[in-house]
PDB file of N, CA and C in Angstrom:
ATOM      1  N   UNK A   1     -31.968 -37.731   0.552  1.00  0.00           N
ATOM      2  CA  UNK A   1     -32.935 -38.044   1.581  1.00  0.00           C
ATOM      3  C   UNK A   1     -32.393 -37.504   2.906  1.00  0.00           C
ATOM      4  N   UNK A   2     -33.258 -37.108   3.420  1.00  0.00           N
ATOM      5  CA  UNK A   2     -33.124 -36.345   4.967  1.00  0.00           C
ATOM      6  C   UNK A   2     -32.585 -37.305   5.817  1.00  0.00           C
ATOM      7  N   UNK A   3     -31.522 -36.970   7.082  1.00  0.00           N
ATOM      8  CA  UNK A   3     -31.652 -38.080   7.918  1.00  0.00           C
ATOM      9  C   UNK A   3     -32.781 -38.408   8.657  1.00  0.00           C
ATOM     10  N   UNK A   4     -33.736 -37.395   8.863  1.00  0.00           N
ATOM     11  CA  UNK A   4     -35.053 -37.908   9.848  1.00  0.00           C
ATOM     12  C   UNK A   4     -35.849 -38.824   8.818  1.00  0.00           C
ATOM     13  N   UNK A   5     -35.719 -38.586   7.605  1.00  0.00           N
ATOM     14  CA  UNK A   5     -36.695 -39.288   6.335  1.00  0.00           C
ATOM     15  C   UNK A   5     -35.934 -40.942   6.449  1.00  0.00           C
ATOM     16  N   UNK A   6     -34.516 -40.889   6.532  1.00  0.00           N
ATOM     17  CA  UNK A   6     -33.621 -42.205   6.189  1.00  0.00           C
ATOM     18  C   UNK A   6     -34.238 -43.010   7.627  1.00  0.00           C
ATOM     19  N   UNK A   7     -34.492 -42.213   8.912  1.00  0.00           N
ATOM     20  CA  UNK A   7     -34.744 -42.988   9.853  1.00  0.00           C
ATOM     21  C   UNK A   7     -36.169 -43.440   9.808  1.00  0.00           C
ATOM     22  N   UNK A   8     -37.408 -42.816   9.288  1.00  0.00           N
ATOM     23  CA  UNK A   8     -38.448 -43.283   8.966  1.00  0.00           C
ATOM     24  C   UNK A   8     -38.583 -44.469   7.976  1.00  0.00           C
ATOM     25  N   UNK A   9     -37.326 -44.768   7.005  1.00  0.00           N
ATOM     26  CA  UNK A   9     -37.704 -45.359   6.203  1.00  0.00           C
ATOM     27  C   UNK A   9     -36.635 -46.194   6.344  1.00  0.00           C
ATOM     28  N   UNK A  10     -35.813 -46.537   7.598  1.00  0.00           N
ATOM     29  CA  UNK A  10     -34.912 -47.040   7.067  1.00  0.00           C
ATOM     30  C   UNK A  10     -35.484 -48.868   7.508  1.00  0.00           C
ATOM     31  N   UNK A  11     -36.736 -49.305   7.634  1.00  0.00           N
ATOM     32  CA  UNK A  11     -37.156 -50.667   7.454  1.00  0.00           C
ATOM     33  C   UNK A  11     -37.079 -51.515   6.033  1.00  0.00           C
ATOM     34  N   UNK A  12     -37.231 -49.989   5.085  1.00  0.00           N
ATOM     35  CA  UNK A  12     -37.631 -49.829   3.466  1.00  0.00           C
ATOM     36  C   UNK A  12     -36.062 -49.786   2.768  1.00  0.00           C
ATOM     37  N   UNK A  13     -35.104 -49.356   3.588  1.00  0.00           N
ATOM     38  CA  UNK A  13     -34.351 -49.448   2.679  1.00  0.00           C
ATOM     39  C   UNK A  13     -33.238 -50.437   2.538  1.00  0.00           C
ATOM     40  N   UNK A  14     -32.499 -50.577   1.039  1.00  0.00           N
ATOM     41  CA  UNK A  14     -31.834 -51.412   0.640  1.00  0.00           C
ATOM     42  C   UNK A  14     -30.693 -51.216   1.212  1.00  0.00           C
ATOM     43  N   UNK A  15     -29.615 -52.197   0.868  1.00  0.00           N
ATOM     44  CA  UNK A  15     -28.297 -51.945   0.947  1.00  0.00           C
ATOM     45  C   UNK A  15     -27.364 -50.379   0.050  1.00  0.00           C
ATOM     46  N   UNK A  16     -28.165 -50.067  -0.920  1.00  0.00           N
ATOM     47  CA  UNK A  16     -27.817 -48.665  -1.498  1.00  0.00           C
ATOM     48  C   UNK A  16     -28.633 -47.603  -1.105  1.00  0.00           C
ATOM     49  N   UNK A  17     -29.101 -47.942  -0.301  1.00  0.00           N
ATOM     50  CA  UNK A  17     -30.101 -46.488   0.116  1.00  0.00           C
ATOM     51  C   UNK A  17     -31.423 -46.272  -0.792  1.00  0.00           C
ATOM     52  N   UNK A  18     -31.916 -47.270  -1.202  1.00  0.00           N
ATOM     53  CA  UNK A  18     -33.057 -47.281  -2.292  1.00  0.00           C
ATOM     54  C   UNK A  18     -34.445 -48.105  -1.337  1.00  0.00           C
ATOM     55  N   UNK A  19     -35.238 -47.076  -1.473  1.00  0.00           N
ATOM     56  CA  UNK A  19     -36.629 -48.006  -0.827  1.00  0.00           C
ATOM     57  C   UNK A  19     -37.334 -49.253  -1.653  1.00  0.00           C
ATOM     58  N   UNK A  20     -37.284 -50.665  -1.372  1.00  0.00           N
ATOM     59  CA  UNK A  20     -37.356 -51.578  -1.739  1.00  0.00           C
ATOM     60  C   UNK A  20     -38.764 -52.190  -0.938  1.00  0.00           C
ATOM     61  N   UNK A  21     -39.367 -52.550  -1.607  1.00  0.00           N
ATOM     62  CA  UNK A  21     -41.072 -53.585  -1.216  1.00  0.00           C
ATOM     63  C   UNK A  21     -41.018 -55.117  -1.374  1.00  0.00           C
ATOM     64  N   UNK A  22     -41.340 -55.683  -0.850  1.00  0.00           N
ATOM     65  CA  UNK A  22     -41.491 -56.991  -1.094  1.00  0.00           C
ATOM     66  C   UNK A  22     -41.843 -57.265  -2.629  1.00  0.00           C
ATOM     67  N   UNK A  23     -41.488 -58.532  -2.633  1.00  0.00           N
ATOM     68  CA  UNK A  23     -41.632 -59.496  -4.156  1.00  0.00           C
ATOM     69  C   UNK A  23     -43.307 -58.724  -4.410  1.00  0.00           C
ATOM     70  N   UNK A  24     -44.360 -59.511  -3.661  1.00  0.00           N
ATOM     71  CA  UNK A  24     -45.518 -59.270  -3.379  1.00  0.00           C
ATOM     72  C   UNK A  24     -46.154 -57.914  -3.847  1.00  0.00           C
ATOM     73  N   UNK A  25     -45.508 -57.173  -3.121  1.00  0.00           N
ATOM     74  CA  UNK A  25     -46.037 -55.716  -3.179  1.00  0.00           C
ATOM     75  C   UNK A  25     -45.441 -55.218  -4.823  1.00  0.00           C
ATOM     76  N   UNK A  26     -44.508 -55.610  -5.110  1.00  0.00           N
ATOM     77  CA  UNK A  26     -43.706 -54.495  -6.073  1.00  0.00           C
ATOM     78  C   UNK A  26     -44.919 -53.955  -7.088  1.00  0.00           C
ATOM     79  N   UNK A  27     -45.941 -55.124  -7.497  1.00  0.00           N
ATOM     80  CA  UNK A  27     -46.677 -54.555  -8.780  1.00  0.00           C
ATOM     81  C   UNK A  27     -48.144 -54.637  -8.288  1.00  0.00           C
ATOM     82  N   UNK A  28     -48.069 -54.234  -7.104  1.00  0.00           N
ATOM     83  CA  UNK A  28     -49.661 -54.177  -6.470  1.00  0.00           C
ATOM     84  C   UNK A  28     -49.929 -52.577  -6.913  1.00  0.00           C
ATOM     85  N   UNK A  29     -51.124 -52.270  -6.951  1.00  0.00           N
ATOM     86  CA  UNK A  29     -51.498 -50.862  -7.253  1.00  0.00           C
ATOM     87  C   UNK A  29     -52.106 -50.415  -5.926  1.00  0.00           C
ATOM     88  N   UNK A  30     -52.218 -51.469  -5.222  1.00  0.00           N
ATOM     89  CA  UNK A  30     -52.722 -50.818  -3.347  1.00  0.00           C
ATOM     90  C   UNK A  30     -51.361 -50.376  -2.694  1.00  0.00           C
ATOM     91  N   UNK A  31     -51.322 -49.355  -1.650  1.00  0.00           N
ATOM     92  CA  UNK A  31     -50.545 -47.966  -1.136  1.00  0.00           C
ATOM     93  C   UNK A  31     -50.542 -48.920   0.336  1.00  0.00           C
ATOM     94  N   UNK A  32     -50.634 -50.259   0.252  1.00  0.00           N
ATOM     95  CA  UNK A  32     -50.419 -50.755   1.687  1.00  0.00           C
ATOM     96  C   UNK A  32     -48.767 -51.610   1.490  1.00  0.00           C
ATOM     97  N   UNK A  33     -48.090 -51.292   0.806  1.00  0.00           N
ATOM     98  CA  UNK A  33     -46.760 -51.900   0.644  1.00  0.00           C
ATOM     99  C   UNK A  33     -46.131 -52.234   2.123  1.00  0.00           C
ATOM    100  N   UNK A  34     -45.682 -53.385   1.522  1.00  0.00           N
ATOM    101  CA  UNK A  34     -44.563 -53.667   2.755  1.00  0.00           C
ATOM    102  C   UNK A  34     -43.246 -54.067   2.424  1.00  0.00           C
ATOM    103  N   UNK A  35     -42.286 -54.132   3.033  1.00  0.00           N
ATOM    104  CA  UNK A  35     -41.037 -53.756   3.323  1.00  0.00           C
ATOM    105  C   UNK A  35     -40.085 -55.225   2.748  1.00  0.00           C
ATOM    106  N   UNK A  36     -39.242 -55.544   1.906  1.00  0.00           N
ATOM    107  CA  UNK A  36     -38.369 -56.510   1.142  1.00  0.00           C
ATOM    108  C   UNK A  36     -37.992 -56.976   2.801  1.00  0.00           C
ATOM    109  N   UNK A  37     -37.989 -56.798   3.509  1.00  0.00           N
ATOM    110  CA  UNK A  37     -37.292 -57.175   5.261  1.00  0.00           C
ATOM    111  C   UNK A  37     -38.478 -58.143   5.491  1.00  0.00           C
ATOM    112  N   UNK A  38     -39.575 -58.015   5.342  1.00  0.00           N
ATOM    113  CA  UNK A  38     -40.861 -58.666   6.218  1.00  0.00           C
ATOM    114  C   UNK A  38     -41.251 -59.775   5.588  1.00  0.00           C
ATOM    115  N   UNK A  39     -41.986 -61.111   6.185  1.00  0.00           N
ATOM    116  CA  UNK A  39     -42.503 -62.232   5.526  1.00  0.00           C
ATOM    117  C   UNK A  39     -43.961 -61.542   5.256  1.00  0.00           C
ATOM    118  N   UNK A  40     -44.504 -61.682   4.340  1.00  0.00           N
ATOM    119  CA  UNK A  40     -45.489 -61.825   4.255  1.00  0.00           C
ATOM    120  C   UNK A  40     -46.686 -63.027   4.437  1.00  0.00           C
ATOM    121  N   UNK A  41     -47.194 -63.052   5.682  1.00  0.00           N
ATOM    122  CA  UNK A  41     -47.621 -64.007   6.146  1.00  0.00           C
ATOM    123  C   UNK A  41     -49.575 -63.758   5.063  1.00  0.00           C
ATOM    124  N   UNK A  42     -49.884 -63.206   5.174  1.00  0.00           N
ATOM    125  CA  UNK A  42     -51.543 -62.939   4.889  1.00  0.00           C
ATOM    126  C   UNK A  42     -51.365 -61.266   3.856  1.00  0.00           C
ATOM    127  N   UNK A  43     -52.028 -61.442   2.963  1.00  0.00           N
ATOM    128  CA  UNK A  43     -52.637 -59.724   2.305  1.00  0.00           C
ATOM    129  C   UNK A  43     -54.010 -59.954   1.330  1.00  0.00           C
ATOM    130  N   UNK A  44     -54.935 -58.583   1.958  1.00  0.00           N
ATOM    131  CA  UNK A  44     -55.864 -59.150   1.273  1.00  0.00           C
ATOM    132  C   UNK A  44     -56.232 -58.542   0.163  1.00  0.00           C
ATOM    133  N   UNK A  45     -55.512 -58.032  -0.341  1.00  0.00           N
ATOM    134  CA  UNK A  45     -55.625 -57.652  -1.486  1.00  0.00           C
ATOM    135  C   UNK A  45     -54.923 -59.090  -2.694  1.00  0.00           C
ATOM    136  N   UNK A  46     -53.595 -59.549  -1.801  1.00  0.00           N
ATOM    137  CA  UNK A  46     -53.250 -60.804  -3.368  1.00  0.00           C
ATOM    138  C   UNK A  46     -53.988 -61.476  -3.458  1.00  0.00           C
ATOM    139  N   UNK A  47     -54.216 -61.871  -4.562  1.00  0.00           N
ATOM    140  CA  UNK A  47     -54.781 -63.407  -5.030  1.00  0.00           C
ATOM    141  C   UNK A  47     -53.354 -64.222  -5.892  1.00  0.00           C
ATOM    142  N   UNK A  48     -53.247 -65.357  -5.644  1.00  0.00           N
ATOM    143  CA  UNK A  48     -52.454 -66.469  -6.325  1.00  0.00           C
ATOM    144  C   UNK A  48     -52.959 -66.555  -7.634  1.00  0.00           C
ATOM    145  N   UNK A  49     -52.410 -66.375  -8.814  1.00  0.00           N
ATOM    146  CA  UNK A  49     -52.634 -66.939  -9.997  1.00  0.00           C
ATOM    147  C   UNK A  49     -52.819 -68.679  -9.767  1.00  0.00           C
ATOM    148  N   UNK A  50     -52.550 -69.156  -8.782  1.00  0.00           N
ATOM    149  CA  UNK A  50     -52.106 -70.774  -8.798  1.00  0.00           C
ATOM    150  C   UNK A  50     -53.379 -71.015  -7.828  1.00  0.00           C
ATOM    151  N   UNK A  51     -54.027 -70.250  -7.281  1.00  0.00           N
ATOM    152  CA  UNK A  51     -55.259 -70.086  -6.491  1.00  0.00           C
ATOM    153  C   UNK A  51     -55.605 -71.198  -7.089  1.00  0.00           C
ATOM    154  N   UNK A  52     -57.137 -72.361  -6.526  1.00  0.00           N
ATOM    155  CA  UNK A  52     -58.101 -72.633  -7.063  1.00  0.00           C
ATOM    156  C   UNK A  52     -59.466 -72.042  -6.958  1.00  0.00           C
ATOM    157  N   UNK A  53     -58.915 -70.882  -6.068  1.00  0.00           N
ATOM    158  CA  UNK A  53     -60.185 -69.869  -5.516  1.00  0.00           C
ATOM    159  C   UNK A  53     -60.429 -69.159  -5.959  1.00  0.00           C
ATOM    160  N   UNK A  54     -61.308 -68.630  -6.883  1.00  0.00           N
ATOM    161  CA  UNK A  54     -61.892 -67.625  -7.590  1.00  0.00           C
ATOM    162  C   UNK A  54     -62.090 -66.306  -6.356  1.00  0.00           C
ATOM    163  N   UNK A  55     -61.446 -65.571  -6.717  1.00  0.00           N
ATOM    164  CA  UNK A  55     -61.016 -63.680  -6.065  1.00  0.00           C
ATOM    165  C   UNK A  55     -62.552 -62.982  -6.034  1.00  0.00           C
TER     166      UNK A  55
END
C-alpha cells in the first residue's frame, strides 16, 4: 500500500496494516462501511434480528 493510500485509509486500518470495518459492517453487502474505530450510533440499512420491528 502506497503511503498517500496508508494516509487515506489509515482510520480503516488495524494494528497490522489490514483495513478492518466494524462488527456491523463486516457482512453488510452495502459499500457504506465504516471503520472498527467508530461507534456506530444509527445505519439504515441494519435491521436487528432481535428487532420487534418488521424491516
Amino acid at each position: 500500500m502506497s503511503k498517500k493510500r496508508k494516509e487515506e485509509w489509515a482510520f480503516f486500518l488495524n494494528d497490522r496494516g489490514r483495513i478492518a470495518y466494524n462488527a456491523l459492517c463486516r457482512r453488510c453487502i452495502h459499500d457504506c462501511k465504516q471503520s472498527f474505530r467508530a461507534t456506530v450510533i444509527a445505519c439504515p440499512h441494519y435491521h436487528s434480528k432481535r428487532s420487534h420491528h418488521p424491516p
